[in-house]
C-alpha atoms as a PDB file:
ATOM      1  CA  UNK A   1     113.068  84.100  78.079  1.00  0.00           C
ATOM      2  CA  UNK A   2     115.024  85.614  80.883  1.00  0.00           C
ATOM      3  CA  UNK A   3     114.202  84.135  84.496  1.00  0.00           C
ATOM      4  CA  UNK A   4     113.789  86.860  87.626  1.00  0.00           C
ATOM      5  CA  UNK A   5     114.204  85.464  91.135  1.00  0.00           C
ATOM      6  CA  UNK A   6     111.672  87.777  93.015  1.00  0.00           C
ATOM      7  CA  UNK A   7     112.371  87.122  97.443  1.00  0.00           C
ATOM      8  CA  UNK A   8     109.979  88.125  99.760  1.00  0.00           C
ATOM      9  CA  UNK A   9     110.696  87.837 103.349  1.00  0.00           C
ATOM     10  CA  UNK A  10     107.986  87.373 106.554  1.00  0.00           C
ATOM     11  CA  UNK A  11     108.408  87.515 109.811  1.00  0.00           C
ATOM     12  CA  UNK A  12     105.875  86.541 111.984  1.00  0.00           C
ATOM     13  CA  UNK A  13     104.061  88.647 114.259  1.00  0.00           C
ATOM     14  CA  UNK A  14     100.989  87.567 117.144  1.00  0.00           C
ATOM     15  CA  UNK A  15      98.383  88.723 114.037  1.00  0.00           C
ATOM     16  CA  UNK A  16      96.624  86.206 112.361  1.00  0.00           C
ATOM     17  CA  UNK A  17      98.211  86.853 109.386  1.00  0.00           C
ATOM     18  CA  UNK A  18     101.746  88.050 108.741  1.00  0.00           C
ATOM     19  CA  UNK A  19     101.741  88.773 104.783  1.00  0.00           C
ATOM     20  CA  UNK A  20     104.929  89.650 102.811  1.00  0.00           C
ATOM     21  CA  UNK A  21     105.146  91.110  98.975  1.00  0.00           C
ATOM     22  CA  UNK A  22     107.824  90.672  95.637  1.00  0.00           C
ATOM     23  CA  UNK A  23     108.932  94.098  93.484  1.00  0.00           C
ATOM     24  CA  UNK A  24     106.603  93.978  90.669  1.00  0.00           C
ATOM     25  CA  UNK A  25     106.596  91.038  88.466  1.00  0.00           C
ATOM     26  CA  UNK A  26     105.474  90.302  84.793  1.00  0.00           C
ATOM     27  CA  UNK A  27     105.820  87.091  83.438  1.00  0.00           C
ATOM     28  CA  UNK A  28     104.817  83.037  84.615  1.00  0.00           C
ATOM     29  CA  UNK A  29     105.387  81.461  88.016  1.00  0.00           C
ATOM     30  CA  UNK A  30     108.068  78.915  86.988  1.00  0.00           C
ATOM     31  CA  UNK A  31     108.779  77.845  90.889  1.00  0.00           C
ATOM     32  CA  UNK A  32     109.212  79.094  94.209  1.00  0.00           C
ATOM     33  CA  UNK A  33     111.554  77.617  96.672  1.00  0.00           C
ATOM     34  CA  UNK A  34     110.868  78.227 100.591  1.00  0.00           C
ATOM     35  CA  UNK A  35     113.224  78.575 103.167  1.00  0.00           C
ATOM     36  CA  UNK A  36     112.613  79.203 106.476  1.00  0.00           C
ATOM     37  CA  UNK A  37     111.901  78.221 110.174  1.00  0.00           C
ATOM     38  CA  UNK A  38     108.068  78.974 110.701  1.00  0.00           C
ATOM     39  CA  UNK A  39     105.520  77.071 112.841  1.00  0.00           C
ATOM     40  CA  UNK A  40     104.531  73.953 111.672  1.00  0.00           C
ATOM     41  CA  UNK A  41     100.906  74.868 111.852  1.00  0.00           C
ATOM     42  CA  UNK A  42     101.343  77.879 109.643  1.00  0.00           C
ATOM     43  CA  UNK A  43      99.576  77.953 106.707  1.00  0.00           C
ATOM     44  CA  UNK A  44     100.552  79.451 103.172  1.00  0.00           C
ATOM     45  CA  UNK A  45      98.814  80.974 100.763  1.00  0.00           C
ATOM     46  CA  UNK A  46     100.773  83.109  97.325  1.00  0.00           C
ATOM     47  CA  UNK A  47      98.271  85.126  95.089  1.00  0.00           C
ATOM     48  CA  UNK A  48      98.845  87.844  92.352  1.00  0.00           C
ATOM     49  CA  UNK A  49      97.877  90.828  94.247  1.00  0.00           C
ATOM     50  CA  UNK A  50      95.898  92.927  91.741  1.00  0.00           C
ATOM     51  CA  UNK A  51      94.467  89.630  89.784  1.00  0.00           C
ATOM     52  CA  UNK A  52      94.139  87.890  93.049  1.00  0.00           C
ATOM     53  CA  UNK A  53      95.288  84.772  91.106  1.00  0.00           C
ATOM     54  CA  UNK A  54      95.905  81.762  93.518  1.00  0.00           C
ATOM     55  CA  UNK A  55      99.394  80.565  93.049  1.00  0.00           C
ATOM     56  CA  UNK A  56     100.308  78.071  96.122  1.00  0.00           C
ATOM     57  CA  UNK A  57      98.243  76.854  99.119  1.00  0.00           C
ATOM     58  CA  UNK A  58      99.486  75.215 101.307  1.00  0.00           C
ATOM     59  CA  UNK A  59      98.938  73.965 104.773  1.00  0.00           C
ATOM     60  CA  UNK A  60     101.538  73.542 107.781  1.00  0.00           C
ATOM     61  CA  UNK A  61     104.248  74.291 105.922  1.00  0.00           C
ATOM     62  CA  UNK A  62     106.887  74.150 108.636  1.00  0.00           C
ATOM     63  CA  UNK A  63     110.882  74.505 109.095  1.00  0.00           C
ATOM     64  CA  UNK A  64     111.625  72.248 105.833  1.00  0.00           C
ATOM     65  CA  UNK A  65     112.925  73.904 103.133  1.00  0.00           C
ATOM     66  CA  UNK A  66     111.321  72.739  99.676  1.00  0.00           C
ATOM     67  CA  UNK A  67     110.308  73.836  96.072  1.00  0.00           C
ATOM     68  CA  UNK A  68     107.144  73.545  94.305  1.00  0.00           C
ATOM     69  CA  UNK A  69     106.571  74.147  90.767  1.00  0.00           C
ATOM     70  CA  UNK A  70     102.758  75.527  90.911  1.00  0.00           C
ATOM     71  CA  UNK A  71     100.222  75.332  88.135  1.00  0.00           C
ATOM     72  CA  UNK A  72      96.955  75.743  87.442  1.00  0.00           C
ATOM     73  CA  UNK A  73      94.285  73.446  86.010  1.00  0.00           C
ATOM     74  CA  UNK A  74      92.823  74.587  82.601  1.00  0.00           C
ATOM     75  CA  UNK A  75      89.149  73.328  81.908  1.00  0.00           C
ATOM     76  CA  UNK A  76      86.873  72.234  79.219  1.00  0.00           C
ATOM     77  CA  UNK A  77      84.453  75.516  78.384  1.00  0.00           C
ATOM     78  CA  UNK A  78      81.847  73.199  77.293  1.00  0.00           C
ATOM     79  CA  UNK A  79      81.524  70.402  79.807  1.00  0.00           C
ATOM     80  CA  UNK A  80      84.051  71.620  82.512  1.00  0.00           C
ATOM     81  CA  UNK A  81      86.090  68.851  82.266  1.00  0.00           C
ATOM     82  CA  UNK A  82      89.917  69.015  83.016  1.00  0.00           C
ATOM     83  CA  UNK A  83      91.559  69.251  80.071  1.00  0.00           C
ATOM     84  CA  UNK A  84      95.639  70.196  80.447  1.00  0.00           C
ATOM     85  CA  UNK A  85      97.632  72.267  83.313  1.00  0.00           C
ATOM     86  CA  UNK A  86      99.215  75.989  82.615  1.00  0.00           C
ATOM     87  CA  UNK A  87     101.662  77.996  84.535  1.00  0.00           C
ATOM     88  CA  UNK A  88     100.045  80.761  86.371  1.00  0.00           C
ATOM     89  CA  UNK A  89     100.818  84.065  85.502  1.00  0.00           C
ATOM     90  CA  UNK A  90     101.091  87.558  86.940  1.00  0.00           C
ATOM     91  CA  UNK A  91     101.299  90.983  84.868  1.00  0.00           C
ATOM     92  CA  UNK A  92     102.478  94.109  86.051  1.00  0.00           C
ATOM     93  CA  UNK A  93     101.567  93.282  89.739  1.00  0.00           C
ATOM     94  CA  UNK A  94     103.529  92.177  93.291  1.00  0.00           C
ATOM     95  CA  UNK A  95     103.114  88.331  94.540  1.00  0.00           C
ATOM     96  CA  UNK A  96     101.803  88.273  97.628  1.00  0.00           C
ATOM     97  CA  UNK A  97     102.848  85.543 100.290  1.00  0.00           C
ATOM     98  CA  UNK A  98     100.753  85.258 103.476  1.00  0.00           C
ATOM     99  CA  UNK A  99     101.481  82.899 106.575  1.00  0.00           C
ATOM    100  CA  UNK A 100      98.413  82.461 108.769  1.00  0.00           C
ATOM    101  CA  UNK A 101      97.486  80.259 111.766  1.00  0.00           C
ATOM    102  CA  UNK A 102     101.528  80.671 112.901  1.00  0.00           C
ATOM    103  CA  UNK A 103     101.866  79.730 116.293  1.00  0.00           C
ATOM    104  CA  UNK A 104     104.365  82.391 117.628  1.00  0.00           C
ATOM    105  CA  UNK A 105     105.781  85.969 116.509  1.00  0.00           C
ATOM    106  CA  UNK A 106     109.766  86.443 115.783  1.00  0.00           C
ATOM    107  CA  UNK A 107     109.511  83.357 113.082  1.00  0.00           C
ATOM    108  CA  UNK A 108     110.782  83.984 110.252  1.00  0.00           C
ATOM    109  CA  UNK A 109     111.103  82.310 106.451  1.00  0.00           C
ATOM    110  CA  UNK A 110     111.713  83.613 102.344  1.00  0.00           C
ATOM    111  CA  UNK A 111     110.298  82.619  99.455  1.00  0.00           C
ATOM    112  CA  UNK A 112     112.247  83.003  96.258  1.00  0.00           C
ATOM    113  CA  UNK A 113     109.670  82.940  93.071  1.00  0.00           C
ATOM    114  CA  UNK A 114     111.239  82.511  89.964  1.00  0.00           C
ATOM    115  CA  UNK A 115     109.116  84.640  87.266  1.00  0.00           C
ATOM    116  CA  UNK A 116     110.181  83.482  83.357  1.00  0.00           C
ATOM    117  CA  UNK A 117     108.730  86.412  81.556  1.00  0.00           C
ATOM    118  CA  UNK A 118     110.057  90.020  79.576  1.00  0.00           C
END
């Protein structure tokens, strides 16, 4: 399967939260890499935008660059139990990234998602 590098780009503003979205995507979130010099108290937080699907929180994410490689628990039907993790995926729709609680405006950071998928 082909892998699509989808950027999306925030800078912050004094709202109290600065969102940011990919082209359309279609495929699995394989791993998103983050680059960038907002606050330290920012938060994150990457959903599907039509599915709403969580993809990454994270909180205080700060000036370091890093890489995470999100999935998402699957669960027993029956009993609820945890049972194996899947890659999240996203179908015809944009991935949005918000940053809230950022301390000041004019910060900025990207966030390259890698989508494997058609």
């Amino acid at each position: 399967m082909k892998i699509t590098k989808h950027t999306a780009s925030i800078t912050t503003t004094t709202a109290s939260t600065d969102s940011a979205y990919t082209p359309v995507a279609n495929g699995i979130i394989r791993a998103i890499k983050y680059d960038g010099n907002i606050s330290t108290t920012a938060d994150l937080s990457i959903t599907s935008e039509t599915g709403g699907l969580n993809i990454l929180t994270s909180l205080t994410i700060g000036t370091t660059t890093f890489q995470k490689y999100p999935v998402a628990v699957t669960v027993n039907t029956t009993n609820g139990s945890i049972t194996n993790y899947a890659y999240v995926p996203v179908s015809e729709e944009r991935i949005k990234v918000a940053v809230t609680n950022s301390s000041a405006a004019s910060q900025t950071g990207t966030f390259n998602i890698f989508v494997e998928g058609a």
